[in-house]
PDB file of N, CA and C in Angstrom:
ATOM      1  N   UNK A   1     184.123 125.426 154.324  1.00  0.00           N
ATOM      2  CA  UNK A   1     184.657 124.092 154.203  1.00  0.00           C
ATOM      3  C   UNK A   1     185.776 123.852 155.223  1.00  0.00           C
ATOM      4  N   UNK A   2     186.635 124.938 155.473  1.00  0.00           N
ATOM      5  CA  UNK A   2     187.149 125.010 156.521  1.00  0.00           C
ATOM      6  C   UNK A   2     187.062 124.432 157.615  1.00  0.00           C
ATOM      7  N   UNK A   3     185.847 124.735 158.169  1.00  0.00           N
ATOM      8  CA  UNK A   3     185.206 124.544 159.865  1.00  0.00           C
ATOM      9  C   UNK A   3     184.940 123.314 160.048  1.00  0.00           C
ATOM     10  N   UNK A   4     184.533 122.791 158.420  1.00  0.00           N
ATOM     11  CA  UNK A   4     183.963 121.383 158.598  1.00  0.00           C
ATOM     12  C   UNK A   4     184.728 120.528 158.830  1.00  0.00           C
ATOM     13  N   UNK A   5     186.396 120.323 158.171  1.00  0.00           N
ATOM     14  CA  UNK A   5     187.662 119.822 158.450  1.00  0.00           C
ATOM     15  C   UNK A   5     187.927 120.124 159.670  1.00  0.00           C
ATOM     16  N   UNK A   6     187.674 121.214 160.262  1.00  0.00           N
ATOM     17  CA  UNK A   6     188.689 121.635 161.593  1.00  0.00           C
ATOM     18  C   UNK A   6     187.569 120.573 162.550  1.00  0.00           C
ATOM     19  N   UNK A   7     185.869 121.245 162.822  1.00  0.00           N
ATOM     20  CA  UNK A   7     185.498 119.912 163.398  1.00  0.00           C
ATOM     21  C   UNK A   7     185.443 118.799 163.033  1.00  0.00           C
ATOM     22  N   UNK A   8     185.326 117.990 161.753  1.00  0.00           N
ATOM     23  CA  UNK A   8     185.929 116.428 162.040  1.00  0.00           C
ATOM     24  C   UNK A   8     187.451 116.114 162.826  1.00  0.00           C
ATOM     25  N   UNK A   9     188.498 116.996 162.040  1.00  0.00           N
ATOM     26  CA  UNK A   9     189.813 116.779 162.802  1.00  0.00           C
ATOM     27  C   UNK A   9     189.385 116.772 164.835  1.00  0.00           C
ATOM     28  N   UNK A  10     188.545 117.718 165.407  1.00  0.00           N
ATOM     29  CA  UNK A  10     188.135 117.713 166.603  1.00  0.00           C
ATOM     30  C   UNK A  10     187.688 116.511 166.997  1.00  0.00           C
ATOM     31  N   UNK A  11     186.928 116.209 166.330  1.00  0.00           N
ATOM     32  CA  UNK A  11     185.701 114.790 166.679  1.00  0.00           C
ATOM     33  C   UNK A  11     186.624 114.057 166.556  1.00  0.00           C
ATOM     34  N   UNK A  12     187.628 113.848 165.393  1.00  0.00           N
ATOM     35  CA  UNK A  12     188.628 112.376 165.350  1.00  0.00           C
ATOM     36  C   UNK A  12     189.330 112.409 166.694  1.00  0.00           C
ATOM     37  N   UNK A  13     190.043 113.984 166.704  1.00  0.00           N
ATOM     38  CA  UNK A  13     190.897 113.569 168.038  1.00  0.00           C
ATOM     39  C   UNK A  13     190.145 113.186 169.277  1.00  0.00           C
ATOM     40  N   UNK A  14     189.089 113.576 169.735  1.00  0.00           N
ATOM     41  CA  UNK A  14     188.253 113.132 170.788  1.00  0.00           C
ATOM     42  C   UNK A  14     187.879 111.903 171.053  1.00  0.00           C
ATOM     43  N   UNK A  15     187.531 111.275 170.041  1.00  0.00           N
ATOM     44  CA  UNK A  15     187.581 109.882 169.804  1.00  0.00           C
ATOM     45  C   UNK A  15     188.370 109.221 170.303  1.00  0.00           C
ATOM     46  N   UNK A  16     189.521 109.502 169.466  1.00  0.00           N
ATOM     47  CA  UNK A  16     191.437 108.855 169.720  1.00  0.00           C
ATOM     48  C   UNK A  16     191.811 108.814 170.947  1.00  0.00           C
ATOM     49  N   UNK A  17     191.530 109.992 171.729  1.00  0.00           N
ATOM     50  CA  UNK A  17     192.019 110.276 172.741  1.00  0.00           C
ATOM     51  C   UNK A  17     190.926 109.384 173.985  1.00  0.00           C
ATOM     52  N   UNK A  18     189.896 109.413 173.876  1.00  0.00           N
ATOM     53  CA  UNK A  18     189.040 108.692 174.346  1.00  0.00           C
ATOM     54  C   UNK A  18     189.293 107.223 174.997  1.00  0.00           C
ATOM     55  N   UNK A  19     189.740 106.619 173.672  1.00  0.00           N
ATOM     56  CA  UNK A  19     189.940 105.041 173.410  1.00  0.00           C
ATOM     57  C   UNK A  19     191.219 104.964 173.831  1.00  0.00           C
ATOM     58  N   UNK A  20     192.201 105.915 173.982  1.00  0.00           N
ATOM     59  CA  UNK A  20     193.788 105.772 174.687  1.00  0.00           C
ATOM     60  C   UNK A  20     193.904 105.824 176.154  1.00  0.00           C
ATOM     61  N   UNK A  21     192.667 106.762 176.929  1.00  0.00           N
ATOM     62  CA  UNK A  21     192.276 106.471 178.236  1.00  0.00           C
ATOM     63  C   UNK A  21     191.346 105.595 178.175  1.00  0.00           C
ATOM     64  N   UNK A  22     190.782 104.785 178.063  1.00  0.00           N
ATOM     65  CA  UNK A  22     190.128 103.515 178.449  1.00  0.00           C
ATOM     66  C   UNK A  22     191.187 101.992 178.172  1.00  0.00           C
ATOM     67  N   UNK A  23     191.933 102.300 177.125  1.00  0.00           N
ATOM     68  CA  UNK A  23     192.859 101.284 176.682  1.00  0.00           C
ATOM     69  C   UNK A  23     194.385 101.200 178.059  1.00  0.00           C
ATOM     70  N   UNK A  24     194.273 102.713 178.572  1.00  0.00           N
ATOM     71  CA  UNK A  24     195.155 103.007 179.534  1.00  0.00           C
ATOM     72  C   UNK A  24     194.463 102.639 180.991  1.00  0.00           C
ATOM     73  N   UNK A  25     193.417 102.544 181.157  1.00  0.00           N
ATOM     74  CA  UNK A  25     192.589 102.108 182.130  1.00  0.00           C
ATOM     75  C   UNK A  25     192.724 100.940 182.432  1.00  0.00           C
ATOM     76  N   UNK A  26     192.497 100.011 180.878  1.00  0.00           N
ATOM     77  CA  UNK A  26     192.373  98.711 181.548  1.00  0.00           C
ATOM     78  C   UNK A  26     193.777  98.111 181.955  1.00  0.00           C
ATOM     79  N   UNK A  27     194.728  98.548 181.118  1.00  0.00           N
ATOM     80  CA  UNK A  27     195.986  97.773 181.713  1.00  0.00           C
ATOM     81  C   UNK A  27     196.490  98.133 183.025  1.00  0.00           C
ATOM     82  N   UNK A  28     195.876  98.929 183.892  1.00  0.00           N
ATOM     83  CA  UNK A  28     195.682  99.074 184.709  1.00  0.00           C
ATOM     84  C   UNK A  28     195.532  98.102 186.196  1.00  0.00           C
ATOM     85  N   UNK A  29     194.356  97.205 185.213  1.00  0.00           N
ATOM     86  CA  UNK A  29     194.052  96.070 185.927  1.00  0.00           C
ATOM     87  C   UNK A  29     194.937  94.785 185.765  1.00  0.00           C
ATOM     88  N   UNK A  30     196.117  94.570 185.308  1.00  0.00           N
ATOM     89  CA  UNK A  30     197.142  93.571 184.686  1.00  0.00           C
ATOM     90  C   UNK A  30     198.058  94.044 185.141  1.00  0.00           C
ATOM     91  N   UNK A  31     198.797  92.737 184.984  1.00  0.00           N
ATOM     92  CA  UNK A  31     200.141  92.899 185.893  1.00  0.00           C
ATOM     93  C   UNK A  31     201.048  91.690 185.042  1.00  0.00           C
ATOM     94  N   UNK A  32     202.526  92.396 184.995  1.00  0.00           N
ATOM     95  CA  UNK A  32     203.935  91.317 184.206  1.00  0.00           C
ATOM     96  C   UNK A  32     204.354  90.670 185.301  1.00  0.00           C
ATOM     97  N   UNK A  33     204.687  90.000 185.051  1.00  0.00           N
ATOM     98  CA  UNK A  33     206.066  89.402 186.186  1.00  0.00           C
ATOM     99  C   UNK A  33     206.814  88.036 185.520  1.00  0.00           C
ATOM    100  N   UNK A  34     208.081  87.968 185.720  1.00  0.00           N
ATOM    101  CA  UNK A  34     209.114  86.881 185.131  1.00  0.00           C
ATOM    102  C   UNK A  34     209.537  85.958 186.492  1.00  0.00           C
ATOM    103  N   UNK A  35     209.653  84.767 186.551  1.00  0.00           N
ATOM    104  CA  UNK A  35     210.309  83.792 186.996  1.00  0.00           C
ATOM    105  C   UNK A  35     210.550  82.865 186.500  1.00  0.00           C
ATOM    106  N   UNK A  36     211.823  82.221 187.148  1.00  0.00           N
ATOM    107  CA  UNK A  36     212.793  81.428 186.875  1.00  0.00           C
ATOM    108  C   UNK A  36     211.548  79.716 186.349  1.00  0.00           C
ATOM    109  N   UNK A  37     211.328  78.972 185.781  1.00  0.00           N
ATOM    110  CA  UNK A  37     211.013  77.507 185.497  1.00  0.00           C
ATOM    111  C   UNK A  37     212.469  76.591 185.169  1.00  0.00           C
ATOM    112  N   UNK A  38     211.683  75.799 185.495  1.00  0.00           N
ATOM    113  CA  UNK A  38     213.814  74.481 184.993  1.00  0.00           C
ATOM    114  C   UNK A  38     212.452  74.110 183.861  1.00  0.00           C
ATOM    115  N   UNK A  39     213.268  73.683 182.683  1.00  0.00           N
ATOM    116  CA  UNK A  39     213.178  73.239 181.687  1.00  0.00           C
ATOM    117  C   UNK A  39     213.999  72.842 181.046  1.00  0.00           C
ATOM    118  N   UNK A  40     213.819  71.779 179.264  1.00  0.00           N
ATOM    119  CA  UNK A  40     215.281  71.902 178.773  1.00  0.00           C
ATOM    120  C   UNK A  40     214.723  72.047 177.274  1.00  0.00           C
ATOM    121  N   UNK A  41     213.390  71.819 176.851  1.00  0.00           N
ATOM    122  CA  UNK A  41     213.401  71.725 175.277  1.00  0.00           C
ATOM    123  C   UNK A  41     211.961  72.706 175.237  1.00  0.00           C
ATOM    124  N   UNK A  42     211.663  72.379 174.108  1.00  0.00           N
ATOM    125  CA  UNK A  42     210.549  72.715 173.256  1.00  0.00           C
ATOM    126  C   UNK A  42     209.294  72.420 173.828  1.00  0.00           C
ATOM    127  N   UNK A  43     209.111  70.863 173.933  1.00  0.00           N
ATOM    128  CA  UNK A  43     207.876  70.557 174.905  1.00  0.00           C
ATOM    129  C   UNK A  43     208.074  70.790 176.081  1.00  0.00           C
ATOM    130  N   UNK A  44     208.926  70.999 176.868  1.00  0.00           N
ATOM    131  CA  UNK A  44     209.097  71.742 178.383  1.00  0.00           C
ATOM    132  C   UNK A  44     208.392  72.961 177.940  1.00  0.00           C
ATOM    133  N   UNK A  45     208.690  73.493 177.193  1.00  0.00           N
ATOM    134  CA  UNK A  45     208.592  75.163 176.677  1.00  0.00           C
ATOM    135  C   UNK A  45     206.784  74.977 176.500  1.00  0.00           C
ATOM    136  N   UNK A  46     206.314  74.562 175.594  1.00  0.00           N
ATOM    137  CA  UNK A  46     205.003  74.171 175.187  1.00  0.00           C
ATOM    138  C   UNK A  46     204.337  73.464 176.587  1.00  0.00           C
ATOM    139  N   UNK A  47     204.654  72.602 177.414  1.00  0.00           N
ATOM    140  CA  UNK A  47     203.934  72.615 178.891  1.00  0.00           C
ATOM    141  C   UNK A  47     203.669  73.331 179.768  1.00  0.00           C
ATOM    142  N   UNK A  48     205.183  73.953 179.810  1.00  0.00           N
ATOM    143  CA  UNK A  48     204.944  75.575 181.079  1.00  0.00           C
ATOM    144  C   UNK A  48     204.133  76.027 180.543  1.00  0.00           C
ATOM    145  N   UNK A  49     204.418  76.700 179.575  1.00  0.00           N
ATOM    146  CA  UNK A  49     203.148  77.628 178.789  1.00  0.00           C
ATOM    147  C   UNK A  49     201.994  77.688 178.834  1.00  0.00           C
ATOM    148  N   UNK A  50     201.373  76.311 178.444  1.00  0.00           N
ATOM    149  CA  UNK A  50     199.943  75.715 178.775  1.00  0.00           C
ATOM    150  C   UNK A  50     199.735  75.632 179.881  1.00  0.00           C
ATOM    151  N   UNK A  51     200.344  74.998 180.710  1.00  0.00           N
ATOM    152  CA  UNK A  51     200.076  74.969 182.368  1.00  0.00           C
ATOM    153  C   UNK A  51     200.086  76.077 183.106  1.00  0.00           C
ATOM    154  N   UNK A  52     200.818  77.496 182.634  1.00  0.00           N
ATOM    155  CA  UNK A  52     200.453  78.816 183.026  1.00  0.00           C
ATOM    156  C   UNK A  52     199.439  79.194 182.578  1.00  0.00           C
ATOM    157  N   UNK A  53     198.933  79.192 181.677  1.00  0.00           N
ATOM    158  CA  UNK A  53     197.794  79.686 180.885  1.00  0.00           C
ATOM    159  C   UNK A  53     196.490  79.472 181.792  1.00  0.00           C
ATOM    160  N   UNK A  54     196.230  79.771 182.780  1.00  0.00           N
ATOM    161  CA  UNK A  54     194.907  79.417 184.123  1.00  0.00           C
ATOM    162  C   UNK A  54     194.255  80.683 183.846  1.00  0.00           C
ATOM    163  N   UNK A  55     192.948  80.247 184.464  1.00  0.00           N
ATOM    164  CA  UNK A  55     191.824  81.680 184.568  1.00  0.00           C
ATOM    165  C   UNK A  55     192.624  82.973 185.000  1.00  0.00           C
ATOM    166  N   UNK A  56     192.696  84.175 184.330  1.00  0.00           N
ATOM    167  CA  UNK A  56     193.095  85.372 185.048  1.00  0.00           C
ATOM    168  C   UNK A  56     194.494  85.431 184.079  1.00  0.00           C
ATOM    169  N   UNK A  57     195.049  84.542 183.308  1.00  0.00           N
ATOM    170  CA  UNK A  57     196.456  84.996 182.728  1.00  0.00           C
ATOM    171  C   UNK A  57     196.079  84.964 181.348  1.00  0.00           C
ATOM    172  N   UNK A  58     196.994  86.230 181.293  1.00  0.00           N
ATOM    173  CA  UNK A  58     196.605  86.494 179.608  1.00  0.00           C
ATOM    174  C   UNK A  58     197.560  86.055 178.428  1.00  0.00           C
ATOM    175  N   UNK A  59     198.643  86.020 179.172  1.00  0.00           N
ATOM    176  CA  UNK A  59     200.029  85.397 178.254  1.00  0.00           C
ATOM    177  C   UNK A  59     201.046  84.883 179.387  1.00  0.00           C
ATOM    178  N   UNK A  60     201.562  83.995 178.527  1.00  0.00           N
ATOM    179  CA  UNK A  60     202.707  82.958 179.108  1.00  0.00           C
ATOM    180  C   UNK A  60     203.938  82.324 178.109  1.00  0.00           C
ATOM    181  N   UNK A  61     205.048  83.342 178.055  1.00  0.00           N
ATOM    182  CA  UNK A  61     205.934  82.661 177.084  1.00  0.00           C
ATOM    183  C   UNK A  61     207.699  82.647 178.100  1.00  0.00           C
ATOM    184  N   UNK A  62     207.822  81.012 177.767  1.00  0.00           N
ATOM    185  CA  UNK A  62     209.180  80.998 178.396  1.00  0.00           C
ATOM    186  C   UNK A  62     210.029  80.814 177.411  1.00  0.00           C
ATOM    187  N   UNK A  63     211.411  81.514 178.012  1.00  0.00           N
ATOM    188  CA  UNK A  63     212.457  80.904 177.093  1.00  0.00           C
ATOM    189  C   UNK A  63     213.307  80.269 177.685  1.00  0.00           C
ATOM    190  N   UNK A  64     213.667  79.043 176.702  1.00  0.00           N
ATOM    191  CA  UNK A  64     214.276  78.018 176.880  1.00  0.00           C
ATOM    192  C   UNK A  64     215.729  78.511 177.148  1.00  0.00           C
ATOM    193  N   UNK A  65     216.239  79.607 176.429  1.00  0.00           N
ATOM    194  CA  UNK A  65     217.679  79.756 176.844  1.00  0.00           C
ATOM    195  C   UNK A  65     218.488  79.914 178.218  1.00  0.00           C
ATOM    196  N   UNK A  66     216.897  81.123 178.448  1.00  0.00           N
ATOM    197  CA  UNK A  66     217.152  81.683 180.167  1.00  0.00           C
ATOM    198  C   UNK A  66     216.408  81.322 181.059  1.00  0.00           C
ATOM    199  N   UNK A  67     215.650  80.140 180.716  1.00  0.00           N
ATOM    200  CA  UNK A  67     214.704  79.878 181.998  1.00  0.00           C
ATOM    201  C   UNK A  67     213.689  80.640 182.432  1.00  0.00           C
ATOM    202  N   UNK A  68     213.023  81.692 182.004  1.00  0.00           N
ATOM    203  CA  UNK A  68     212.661  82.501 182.151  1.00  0.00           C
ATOM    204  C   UNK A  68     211.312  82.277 181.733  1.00  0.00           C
ATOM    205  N   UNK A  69     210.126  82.352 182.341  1.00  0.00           N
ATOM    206  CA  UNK A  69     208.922  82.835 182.383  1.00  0.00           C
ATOM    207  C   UNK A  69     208.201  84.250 182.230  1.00  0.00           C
ATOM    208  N   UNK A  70     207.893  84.848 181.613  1.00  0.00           N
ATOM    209  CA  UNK A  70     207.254  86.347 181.258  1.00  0.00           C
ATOM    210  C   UNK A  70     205.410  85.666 181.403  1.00  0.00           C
ATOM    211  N   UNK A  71     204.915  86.837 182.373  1.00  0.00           N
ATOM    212  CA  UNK A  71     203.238  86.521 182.159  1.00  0.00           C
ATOM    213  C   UNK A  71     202.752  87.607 182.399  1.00  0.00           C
ATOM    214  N   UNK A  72     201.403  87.974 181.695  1.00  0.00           N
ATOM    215  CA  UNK A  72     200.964  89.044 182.043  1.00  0.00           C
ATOM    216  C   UNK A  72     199.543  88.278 182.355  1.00  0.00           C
ATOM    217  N   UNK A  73     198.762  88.969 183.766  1.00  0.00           N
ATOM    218  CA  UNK A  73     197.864  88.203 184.417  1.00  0.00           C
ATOM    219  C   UNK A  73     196.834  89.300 184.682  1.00  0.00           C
ATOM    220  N   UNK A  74     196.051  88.873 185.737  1.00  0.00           N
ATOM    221  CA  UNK A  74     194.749  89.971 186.335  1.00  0.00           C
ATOM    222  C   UNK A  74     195.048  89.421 187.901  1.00  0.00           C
ATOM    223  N   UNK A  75     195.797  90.192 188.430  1.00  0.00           N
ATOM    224  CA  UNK A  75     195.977  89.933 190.098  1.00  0.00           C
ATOM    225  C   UNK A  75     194.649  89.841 190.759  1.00  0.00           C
ATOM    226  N   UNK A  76     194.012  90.338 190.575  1.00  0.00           N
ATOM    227  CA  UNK A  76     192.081  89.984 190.819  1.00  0.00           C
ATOM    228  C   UNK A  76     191.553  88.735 190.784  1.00  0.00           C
ATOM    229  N   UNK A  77     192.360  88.146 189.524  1.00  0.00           N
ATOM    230  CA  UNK A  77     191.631  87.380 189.207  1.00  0.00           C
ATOM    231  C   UNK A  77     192.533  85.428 189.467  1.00  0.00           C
ATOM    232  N   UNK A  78     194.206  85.885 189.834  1.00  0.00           N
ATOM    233  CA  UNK A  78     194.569  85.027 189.985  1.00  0.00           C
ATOM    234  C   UNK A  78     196.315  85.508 190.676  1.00  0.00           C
ATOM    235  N   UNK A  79     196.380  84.529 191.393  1.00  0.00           N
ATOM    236  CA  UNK A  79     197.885  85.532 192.313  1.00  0.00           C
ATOM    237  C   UNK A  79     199.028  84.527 191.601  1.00  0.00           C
ATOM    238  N   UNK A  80     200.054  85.032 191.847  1.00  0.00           N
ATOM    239  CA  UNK A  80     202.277  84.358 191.207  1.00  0.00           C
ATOM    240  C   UNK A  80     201.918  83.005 191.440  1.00  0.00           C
ATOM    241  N   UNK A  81     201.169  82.833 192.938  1.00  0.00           N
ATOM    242  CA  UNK A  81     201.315  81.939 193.438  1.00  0.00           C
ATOM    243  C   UNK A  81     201.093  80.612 192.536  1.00  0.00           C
ATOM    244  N   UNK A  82     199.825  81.057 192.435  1.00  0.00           N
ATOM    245  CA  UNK A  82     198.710  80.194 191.755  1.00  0.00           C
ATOM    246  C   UNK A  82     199.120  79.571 190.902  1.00  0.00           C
ATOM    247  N   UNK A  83     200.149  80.446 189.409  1.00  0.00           N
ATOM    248  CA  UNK A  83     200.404  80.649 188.685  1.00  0.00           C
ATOM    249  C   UNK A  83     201.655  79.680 188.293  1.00  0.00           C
ATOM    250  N   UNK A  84     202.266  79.810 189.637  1.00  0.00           N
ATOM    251  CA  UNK A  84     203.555  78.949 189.782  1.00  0.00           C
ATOM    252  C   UNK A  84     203.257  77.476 190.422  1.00  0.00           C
ATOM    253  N   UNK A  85     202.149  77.509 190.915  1.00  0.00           N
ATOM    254  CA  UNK A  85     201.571  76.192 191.468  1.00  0.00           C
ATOM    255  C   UNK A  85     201.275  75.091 190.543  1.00  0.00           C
ATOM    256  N   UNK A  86     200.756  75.758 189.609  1.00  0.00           N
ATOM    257  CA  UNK A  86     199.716  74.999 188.093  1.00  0.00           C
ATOM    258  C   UNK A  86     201.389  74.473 187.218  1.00  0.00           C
ATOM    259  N   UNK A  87     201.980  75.270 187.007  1.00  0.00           N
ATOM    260  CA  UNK A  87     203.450  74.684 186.598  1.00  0.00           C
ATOM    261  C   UNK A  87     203.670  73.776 187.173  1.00  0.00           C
ATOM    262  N   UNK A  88     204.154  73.609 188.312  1.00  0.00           N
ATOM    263  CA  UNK A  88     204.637  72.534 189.594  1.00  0.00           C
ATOM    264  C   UNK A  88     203.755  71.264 189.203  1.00  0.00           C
ATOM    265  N   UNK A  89     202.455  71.441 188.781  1.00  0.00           N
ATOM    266  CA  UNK A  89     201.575  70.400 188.888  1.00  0.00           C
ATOM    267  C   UNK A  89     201.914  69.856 187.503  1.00  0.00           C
ATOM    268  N   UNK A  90     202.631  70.351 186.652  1.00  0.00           N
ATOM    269  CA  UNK A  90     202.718  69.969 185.399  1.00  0.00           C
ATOM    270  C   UNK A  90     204.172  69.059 185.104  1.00  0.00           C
ATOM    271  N   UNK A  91     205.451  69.501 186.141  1.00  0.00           N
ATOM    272  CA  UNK A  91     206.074  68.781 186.726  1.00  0.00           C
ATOM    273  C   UNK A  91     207.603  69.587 186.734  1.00  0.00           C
ATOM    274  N   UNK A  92     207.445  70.767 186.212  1.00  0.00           N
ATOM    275  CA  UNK A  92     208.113  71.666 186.339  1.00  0.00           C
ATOM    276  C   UNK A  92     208.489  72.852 187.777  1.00  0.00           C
ATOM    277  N   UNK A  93     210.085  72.928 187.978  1.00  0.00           N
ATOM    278  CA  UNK A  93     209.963  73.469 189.330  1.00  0.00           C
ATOM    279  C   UNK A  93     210.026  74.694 188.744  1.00  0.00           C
ATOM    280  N   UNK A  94     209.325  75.796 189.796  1.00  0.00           N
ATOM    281  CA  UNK A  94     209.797  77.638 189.404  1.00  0.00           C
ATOM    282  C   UNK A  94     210.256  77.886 190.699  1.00  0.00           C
ATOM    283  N   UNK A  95     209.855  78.884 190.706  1.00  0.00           N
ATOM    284  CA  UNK A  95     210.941  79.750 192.032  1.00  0.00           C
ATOM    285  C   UNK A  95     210.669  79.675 193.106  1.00  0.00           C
ATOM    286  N   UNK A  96     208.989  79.742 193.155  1.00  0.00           N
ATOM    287  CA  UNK A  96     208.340  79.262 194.298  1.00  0.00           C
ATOM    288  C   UNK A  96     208.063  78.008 195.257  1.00  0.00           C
ATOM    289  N   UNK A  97     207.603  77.060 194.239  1.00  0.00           N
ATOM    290  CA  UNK A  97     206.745  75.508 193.887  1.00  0.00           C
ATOM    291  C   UNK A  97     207.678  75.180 193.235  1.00  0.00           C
ATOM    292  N   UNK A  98     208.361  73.891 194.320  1.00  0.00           N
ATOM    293  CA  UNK A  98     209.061  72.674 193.794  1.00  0.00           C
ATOM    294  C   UNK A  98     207.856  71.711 193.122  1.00  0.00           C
ATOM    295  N   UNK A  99     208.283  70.987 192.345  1.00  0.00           N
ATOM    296  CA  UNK A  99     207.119  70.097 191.313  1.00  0.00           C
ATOM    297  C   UNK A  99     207.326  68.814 191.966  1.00  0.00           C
ATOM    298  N   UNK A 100     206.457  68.187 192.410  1.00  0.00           N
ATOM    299  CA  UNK A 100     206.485  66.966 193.197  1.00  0.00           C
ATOM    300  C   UNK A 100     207.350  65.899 192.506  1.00  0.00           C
ATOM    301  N   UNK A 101     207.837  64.719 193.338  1.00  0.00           N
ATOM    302  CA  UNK A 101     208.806  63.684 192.374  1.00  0.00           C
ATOM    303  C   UNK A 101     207.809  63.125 191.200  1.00  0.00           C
ATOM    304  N   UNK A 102     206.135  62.821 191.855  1.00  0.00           N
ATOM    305  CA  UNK A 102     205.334  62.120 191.203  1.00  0.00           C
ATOM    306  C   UNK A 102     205.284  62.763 190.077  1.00  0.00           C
ATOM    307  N   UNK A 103     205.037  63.864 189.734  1.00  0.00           N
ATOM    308  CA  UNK A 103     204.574  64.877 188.619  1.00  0.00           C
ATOM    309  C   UNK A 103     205.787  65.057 187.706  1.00  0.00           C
ATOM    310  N   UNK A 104     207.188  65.081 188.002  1.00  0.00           N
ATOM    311  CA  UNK A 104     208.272  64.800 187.675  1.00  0.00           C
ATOM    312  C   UNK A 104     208.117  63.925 186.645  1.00  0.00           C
ATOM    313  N   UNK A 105     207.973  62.624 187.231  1.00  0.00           N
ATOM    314  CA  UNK A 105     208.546  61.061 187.152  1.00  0.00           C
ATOM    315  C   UNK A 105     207.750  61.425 185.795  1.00  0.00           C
ATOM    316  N   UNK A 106     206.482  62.082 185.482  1.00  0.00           N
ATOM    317  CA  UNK A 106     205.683  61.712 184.504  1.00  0.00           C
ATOM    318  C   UNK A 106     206.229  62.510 183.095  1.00  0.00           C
ATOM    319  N   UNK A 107     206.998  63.440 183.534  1.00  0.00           N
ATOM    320  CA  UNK A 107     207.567  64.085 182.257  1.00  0.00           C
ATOM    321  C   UNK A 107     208.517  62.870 180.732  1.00  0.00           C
ATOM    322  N   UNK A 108     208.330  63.281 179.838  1.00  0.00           N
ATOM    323  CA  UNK A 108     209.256  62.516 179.097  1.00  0.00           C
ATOM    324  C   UNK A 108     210.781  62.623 178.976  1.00  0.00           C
ATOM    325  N   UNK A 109     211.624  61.498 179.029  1.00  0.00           N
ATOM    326  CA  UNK A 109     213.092  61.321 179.119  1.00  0.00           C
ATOM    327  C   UNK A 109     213.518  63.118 178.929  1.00  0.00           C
ATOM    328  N   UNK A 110     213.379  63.437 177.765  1.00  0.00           N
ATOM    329  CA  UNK A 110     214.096  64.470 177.163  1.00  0.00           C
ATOM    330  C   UNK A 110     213.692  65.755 177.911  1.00  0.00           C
ATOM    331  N   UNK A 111     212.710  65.641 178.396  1.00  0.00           N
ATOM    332  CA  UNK A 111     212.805  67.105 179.963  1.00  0.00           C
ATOM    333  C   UNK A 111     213.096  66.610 180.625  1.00  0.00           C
ATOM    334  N   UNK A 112     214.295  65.694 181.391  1.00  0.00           N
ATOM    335  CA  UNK A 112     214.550  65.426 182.707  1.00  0.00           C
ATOM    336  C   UNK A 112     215.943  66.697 182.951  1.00  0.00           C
ATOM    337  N   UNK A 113     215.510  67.980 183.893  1.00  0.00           N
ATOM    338  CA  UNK A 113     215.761  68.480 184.271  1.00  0.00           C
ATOM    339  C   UNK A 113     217.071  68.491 185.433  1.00  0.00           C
ATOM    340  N   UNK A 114     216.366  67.466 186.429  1.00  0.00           N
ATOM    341  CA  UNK A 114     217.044  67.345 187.811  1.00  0.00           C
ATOM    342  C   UNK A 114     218.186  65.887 187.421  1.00  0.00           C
ATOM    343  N   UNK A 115     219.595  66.279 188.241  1.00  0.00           N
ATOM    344  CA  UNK A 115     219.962  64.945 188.871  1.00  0.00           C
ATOM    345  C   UNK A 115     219.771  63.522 189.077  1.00  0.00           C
ATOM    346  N   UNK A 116     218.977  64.293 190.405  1.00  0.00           N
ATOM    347  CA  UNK A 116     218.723  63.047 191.184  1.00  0.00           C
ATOM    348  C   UNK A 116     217.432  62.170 191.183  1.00  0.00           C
ATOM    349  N   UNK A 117     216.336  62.693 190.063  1.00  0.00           N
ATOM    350  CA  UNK A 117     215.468  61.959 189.877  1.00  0.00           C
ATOM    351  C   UNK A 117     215.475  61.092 188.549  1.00  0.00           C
ATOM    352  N   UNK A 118     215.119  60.063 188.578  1.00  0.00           N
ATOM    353  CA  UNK A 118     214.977  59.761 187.369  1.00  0.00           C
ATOM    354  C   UNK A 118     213.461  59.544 186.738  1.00  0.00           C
ATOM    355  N   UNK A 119     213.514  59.326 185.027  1.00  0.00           N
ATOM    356  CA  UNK A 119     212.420  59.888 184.444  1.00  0.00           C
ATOM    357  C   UNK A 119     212.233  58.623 183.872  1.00  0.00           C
ATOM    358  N   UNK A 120     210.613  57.926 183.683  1.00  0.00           N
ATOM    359  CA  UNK A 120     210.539  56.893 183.147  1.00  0.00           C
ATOM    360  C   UNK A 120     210.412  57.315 181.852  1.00  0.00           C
TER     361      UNK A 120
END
């Protein structure tokens, strides 16, 4: 009865160990990276987010306190650039991609971010 415990305990760990190199494999293929977005509330927060969220990214959470963008992506499948572009288009500036005045103008009063533009 012995042997029979010692090989299942074998077979489990082989298994385990198995699924920890393939699970270690794939993150492999992913990549983090943080940059700066201007924002000021909740739906700023809820737009970046969505507007990062493009083919190839797997998560996108900013915080409102620090400005801060966290994403984890598939560089294969989509580059910072890209990433920071699709924001910009949403009307938000990041570090890269200033957000056009037009794309701006369209945000609501309560994300007006900048100065010198104003927000209808």
């Amino acid at each position: 009865m012995k042997k029979f415990y010692k090989l299942l305990f074998l077979i489990s760990l082989s298994i385990y160990l198995s699924i920890d190199i393939s699970a270690q494999e794939k993150n492999k293929n992913v990549e983090n990276a943080e940059f700066k977005v201007s924002g000021v509330c909740e739906m700023c927060k809820e737009r970046i987010e969505n507007a990062a969220l493009i083919k190839g990214v797997k998560l996108a959470e900013w915080d409102k306190t620090t400005g801060i963008l966290k994403v984890v992506f598939v560089p294969k499948k989509v580059a910072l650039q890209e990433i920071q572009s699709a924001i910009a288009e949403a009307g938000h500036d990041t570090e890269l991609v200033k957000a056009s005045d037009k794309a701006y103008q369209k945000l609501p009063a309560c994300c007006a971010y900048r100065d010198d533009v104003e927000i209808h």
